[in-house]
Protein backbone atom coordinates (compact mmCIF):
# COMPACT_ATOMS: atom_id res chain seq x y z
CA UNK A 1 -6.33 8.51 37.15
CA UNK A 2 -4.14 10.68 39.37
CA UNK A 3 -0.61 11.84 37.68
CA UNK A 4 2.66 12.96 39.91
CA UNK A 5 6.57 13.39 39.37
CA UNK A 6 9.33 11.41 39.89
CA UNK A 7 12.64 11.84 41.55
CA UNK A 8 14.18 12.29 38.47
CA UNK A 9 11.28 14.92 37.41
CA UNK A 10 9.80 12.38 34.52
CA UNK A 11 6.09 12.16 34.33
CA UNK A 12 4.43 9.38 36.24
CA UNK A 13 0.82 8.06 35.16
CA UNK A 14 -1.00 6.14 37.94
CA UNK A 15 -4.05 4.17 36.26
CA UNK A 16 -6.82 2.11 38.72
CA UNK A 17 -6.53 -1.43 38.29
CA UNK A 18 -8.57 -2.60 35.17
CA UNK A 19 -8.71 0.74 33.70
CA UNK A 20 -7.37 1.02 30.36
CA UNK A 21 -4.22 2.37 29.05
CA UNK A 22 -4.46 5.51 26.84
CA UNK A 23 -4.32 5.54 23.36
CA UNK A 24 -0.52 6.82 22.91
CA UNK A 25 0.36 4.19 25.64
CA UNK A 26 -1.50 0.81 23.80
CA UNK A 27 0.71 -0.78 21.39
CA UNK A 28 -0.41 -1.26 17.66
CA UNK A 29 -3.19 -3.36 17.02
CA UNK A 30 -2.54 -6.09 14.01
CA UNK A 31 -5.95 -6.94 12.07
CA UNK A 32 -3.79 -10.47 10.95
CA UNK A 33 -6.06 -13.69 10.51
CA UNK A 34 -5.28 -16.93 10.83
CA UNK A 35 -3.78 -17.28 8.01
CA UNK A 36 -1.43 -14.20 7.88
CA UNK A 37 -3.57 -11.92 5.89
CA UNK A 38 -3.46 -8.18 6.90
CA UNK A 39 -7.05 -6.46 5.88
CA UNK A 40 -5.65 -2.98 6.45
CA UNK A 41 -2.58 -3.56 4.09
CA UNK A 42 -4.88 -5.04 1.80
CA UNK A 43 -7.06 -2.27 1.82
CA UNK A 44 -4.29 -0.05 1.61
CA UNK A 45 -2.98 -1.98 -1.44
CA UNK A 46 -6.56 -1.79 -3.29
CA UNK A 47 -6.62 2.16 -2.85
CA UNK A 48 -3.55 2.22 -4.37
CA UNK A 49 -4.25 0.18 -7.19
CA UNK A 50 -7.02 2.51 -7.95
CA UNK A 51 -4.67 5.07 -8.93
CA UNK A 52 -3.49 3.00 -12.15
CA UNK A 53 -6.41 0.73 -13.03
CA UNK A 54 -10.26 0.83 -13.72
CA UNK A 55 -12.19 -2.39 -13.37
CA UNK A 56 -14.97 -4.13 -14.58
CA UNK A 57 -16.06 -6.97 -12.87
CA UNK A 58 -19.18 -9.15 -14.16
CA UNK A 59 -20.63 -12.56 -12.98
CA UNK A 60 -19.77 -11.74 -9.33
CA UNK A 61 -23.29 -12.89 -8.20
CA UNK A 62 -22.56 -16.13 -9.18
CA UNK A 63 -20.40 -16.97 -6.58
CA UNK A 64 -21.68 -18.40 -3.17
CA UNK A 65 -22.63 -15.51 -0.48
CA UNK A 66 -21.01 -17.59 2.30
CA UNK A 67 -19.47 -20.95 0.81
CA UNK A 68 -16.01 -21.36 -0.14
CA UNK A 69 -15.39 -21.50 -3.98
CA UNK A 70 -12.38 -22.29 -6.03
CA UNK A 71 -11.74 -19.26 -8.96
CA UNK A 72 -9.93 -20.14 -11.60
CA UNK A 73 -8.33 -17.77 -14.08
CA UNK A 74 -5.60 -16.92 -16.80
CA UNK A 75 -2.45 -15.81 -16.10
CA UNK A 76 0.23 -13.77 -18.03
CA UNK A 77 3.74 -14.53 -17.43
CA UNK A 78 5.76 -11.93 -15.07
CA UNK A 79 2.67 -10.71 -13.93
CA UNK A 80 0.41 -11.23 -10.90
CA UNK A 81 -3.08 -12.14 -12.05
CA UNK A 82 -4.13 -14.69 -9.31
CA UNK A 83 -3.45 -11.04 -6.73
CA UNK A 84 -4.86 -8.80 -8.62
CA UNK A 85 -8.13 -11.07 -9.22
CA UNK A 86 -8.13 -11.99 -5.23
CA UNK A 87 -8.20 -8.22 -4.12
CA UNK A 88 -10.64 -6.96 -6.87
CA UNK A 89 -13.05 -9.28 -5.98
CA UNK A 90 -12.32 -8.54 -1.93
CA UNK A 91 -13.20 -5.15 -2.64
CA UNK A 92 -16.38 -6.37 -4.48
CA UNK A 93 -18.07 -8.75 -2.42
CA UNK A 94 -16.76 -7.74 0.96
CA UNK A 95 -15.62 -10.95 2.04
CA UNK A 96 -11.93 -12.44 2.44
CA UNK A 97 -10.35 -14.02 -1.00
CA UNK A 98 -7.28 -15.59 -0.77
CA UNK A 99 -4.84 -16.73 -3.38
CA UNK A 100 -2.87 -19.61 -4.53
CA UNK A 101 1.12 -19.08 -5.33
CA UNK A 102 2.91 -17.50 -2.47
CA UNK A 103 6.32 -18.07 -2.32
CA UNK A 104 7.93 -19.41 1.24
CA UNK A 105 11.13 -17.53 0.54
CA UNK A 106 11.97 -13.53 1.77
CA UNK A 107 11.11 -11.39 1.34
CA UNK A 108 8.37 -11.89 -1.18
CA UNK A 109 6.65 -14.85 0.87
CA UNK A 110 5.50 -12.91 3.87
CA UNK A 111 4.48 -9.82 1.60
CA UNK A 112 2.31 -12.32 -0.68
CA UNK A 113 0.88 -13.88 2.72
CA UNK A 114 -0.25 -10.29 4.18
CA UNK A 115 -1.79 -10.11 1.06
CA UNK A 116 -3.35 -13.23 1.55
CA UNK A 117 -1.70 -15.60 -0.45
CA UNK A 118 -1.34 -19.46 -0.06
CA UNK A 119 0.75 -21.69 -0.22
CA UNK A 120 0.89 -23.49 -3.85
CA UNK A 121 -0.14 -27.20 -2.04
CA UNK A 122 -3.46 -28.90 -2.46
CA UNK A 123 -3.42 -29.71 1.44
CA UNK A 124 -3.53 -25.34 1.79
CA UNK A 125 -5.86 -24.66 -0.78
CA UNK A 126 -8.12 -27.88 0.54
CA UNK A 127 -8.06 -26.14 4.24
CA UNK A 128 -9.16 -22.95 3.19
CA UNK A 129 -11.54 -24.05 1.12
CA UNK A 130 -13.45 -26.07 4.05
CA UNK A 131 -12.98 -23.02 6.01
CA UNK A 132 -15.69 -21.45 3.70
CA UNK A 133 -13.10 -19.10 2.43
CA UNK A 134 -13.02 -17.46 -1.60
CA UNK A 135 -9.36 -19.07 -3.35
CA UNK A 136 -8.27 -17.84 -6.47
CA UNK A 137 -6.05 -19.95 -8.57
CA UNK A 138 -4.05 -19.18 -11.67
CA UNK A 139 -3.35 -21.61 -14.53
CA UNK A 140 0.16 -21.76 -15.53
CA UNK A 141 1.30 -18.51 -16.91
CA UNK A 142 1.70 -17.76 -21.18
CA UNK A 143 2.95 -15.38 -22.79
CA UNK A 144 -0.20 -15.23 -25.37
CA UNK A 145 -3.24 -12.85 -23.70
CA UNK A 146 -5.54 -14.96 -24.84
CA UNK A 147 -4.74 -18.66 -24.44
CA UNK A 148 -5.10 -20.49 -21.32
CA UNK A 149 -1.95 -22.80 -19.73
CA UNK A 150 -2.48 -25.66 -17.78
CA UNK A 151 -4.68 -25.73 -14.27
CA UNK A 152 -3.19 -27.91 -11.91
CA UNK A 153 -5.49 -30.75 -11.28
CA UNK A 154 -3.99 -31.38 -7.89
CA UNK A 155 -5.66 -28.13 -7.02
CA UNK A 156 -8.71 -28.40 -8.70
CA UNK A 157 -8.47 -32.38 -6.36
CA UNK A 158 -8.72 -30.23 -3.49
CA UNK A 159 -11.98 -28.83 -4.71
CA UNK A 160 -13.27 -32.00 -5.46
CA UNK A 161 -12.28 -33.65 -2.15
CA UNK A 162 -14.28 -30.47 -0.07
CA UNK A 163 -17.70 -30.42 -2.35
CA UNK A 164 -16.08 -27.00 -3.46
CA UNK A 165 -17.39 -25.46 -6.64
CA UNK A 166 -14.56 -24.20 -9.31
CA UNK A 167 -15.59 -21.25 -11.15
CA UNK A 168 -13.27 -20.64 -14.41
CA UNK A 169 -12.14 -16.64 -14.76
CA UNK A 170 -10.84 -14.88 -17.69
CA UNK A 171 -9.20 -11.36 -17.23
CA UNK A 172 -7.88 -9.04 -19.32
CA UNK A 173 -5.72 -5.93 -19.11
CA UNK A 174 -4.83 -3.26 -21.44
CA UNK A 175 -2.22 -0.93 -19.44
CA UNK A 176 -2.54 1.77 -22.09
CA UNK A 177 -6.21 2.59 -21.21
CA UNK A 178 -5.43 1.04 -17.44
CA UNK A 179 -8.35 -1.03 -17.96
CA UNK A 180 -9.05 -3.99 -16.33
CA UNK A 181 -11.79 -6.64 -17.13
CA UNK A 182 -12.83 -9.81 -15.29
CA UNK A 183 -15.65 -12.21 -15.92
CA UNK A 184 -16.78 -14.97 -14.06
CA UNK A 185 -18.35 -17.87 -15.46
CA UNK A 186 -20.51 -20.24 -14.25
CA UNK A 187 -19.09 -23.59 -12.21
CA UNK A 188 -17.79 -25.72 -13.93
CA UNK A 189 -18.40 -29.90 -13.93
CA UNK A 190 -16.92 -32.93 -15.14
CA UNK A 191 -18.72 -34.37 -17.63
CA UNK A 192 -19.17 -37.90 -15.83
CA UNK A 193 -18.72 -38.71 -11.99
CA UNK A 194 -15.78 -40.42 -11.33
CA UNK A 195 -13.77 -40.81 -8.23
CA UNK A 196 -10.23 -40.71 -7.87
CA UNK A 197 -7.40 -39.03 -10.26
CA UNK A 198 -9.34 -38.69 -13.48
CA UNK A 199 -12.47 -36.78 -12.23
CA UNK A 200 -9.39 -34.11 -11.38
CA UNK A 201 -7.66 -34.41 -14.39
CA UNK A 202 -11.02 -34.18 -16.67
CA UNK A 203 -12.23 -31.11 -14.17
CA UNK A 204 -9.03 -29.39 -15.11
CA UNK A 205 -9.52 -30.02 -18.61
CA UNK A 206 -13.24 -28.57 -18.51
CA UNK A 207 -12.02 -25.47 -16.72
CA UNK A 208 -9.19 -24.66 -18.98
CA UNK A 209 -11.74 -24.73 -21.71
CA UNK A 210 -14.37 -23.14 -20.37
CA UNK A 211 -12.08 -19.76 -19.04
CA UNK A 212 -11.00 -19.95 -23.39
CA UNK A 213 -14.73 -19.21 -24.37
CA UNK A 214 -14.72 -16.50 -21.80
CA UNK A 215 -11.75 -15.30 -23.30
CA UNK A 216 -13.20 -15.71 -26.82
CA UNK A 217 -16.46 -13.96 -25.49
CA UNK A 218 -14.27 -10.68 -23.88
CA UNK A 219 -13.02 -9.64 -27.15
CA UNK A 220 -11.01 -6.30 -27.75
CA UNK A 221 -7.35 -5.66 -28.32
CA UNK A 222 -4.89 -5.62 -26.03
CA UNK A 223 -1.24 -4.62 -26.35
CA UNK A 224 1.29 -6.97 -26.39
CA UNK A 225 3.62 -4.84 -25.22
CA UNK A 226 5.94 -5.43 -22.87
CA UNK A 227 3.80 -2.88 -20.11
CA UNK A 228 1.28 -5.65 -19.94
CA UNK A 229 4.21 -8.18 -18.46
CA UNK A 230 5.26 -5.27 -15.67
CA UNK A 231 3.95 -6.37 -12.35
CA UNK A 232 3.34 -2.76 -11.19
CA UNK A 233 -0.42 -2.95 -13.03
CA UNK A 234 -0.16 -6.34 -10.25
CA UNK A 235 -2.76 -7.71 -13.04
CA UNK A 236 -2.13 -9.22 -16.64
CA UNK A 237 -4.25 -10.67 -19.37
């Protein structure tokens, strides 16, 4: 690499053909996937969330080392449970979890997607799912920490239509003690094969069930306050 000056007296860098460029001269390199999920702002979000929470995370093993699965869990209202699950268990297992519930509005859509959030549509969940890829899934949002709202069985259809298996979730949060618990069940089954709408709509019903006994099983207060609806903890009950 030879260097010289121009007529103007700026610096001029002469590099051999195929060298390549130094690092101050290479633009910024992007670790996006395909789709739109950001591993170093997700990292960067996970070291930050260790600052206000302390997790503990059991039944991780049951989940497939390279499959995709669909995770099921409880969600509070206001707060951001299907995230919070997707990026603790990210951290965990080492491999790429996605979410379900990303807005397509600004600016909280391309945030969400960095993040690696998906669309709320069964024909998203259903491609990322044969991609072999980890989806977490929220049931409708309550107010109540412990009671489960509805799964959508158009969802838990996408599941069924890819051979997935759904695993129902319960967390919990106490932002007093900035304690977070999560505990993975086994996967759940309907209780008959059937084909078509009802072996969805019976699958939902199984999970929603199931993630209440985990619930039941968790035990220990929680709050109620109105800190466990801030989305700052990104995590509620």
């Amino acid at each position: 690499m030879k260097g010289g000056t121009s007529a103007g007296g700026a610096q001029v860098i002469n590099l051999p053909i195929g060298a390549p460029a130094p690092p101050a001269m290479r633009p910024p390199r992007w670790d996006v996937d395909d789709w739109g999920r950001d591993s170093k702002l997700v990292g960067l979000t996970v070291r930050l969330g260790r600052l206000r929470w302390s997790l503990t995370l059991d039944g991780e093993r049951r989940l497939p080392a390279r499959r995709g699965a669909l995770i099921v869990v409880n969600a509070r209202r206001y707060a951001l449970t299907p995230v919070f699950t997707a990026l603790a268990l990210g951290e965990t297992t080492g491999r790429t979890v996605r979410f379900v519930g990303r807005p397509d509005v600004v600016p909280f859509g391309p945030v969400l997607r960095r993040l690696g959030g998906l669309l709320d549509r069964a024909d998203e969940v259903r491609g990322a799912l044969r991609a072999g890829e980890l989806v977490v899934l929220g049931a409708r949002p309550v107010v109540h920490p412990r009671r489960v709202g509805r799964v959508d069985h158009e969802v838990i259809g996408a599941a069924v239509s890819t051979r997935t298996p759904v695993f129902p979730t319960a967390t919990l949060t106490s932002p007093l003690t900035g304690h977070a618990r999560i505990r993975i069940g086994s996967a759940a089954r309907p209780g008959r094969r059937r084909r078509g709408p009802l072996s969805e709509l019976e699958l939902a019903d199984v999970v929603e069930r199931r993630i209440q006994r985990l619930l039941d099983e968790l035990g220990g207060a929680q709050t109620g306050t109105l800190l466990d609806w801030v989305p700052l903890g990104v995590a509620g009950g």
